[in-house]
C-alpha atoms as a PDB file:
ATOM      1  CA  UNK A   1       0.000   0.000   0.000  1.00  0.00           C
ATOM      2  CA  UNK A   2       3.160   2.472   1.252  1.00  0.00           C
ATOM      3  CA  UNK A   3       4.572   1.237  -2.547  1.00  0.00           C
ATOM      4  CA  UNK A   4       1.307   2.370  -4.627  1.00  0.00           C
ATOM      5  CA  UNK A   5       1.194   5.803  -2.660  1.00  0.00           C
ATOM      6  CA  UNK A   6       4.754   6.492  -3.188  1.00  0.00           C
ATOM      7  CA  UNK A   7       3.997   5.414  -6.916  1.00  0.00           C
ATOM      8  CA  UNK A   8       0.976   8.024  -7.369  1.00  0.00           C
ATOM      9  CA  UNK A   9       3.176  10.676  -5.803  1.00  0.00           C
ATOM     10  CA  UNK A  10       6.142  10.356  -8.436  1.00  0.00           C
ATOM     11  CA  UNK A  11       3.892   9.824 -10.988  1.00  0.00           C
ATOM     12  CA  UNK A  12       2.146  13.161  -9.950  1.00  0.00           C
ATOM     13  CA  UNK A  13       5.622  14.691  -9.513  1.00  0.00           C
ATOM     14  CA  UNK A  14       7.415  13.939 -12.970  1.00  0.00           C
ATOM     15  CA  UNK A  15       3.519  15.405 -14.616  1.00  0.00           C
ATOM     16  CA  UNK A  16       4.715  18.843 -12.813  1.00  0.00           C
ATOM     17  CA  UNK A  17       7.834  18.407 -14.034  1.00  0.00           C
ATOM     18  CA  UNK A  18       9.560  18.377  -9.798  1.00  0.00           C
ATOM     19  CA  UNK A  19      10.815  14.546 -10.371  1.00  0.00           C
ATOM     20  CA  UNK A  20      13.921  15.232 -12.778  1.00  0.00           C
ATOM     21  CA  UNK A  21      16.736  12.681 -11.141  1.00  0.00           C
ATOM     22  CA  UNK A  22      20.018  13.709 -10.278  1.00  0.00           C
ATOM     23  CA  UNK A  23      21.352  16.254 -12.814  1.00  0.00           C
ATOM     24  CA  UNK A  24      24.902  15.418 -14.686  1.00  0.00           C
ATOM     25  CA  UNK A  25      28.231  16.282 -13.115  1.00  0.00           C
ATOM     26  CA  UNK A  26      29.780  16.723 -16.584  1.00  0.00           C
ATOM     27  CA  UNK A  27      28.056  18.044 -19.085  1.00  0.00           C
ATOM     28  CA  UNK A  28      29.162  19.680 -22.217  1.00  0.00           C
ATOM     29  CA  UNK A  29      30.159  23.352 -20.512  1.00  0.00           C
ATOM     30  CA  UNK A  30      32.313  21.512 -17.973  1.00  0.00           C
ATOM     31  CA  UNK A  31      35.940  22.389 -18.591  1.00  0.00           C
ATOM     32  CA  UNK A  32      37.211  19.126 -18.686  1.00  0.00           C
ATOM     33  CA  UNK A  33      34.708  17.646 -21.419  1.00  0.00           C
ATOM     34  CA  UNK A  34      35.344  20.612 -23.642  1.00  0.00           C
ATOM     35  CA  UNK A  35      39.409  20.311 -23.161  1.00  0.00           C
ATOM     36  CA  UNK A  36      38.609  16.449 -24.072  1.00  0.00           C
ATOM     37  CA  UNK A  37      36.401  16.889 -26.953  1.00  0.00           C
ATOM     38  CA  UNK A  38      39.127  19.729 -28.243  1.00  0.00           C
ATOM     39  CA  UNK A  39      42.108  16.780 -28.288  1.00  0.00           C
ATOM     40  CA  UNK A  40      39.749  14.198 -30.091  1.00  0.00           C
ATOM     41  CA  UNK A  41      39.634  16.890 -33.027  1.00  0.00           C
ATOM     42  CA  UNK A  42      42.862  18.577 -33.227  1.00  0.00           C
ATOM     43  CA  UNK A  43      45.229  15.216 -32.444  1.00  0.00           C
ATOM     44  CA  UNK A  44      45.504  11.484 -33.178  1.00  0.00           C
ATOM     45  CA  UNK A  45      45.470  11.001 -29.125  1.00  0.00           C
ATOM     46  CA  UNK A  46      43.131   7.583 -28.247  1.00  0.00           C
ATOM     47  CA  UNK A  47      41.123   8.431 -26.362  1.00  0.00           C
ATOM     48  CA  UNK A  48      42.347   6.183 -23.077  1.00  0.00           C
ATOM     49  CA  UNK A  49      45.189   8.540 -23.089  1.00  0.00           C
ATOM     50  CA  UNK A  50      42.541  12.113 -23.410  1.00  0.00           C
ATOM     51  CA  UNK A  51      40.556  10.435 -20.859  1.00  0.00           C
ATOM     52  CA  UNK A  52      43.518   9.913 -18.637  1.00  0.00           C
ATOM     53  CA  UNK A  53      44.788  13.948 -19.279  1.00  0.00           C
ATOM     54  CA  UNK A  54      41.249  15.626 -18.764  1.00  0.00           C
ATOM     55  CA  UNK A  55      40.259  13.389 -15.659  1.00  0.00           C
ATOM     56  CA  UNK A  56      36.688  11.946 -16.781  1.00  0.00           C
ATOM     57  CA  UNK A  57      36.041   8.367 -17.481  1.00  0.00           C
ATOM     58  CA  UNK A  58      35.769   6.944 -21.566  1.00  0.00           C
ATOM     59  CA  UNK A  59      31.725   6.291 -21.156  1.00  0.00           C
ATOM     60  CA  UNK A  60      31.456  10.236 -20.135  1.00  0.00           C
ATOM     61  CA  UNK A  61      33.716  11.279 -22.521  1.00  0.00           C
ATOM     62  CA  UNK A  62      31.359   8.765 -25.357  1.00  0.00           C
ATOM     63  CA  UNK A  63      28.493  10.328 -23.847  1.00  0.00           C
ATOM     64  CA  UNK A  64      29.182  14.087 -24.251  1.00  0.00           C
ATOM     65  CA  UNK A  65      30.924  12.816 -27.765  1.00  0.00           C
ATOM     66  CA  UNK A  66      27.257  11.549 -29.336  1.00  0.00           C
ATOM     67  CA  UNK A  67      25.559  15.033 -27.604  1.00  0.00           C
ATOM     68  CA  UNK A  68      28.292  16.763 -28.955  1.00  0.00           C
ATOM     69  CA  UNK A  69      28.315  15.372 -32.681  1.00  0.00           C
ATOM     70  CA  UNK A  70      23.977  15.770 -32.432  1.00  0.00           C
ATOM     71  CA  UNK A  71      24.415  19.705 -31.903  1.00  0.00           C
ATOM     72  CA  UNK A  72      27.235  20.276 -34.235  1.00  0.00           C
ATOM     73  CA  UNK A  73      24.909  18.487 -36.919  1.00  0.00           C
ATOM     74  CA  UNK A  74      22.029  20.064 -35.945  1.00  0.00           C
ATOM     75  CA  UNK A  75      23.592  23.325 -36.256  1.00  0.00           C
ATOM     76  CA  UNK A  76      25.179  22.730 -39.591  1.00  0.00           C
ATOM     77  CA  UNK A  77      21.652  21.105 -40.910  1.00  0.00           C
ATOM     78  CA  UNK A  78      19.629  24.272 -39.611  1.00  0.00           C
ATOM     79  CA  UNK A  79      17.354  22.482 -37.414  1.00  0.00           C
END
């Protein structure tokens, strides 16, 4: 019964837009990410190595690399 209640409240909660989840530590204006995404363009650096330099793990550095390739295309397409 507790369970359902506590259901019906987030439910009600994410509708008002209160219930977000945590927000992300790096995101694409953290310093680190954009000193990272800067390498991958301008060197032949793997990216164990930029990962390693710029302090953030390879799955947040893949992460902000797919949001970063869907803005630069979105910008160059005019979307």
């Amino acid at each position: 019964m507790i369970k359902e209640k506590q259901q019906a409240g987030i439910t009600i909660a994410k509708r008002k837009g209160i219930y977000k989840g945590k927000k992300p530590k790096f995101t694409l204006k953290h310093e680190g990410v954009r000193h990272a995404i800067e390498l991958h363009e301008t060197t032949n650096k793997p990216v164990k190595e930029i990962c390693k330099i710029t302090n953030i793990s390879e799955a947040t550095f893949y992460r902000r690399w797919r949001e970063y390739q869907k803005l630069k295309n979105a910008v160059t397409t005019g979307e």
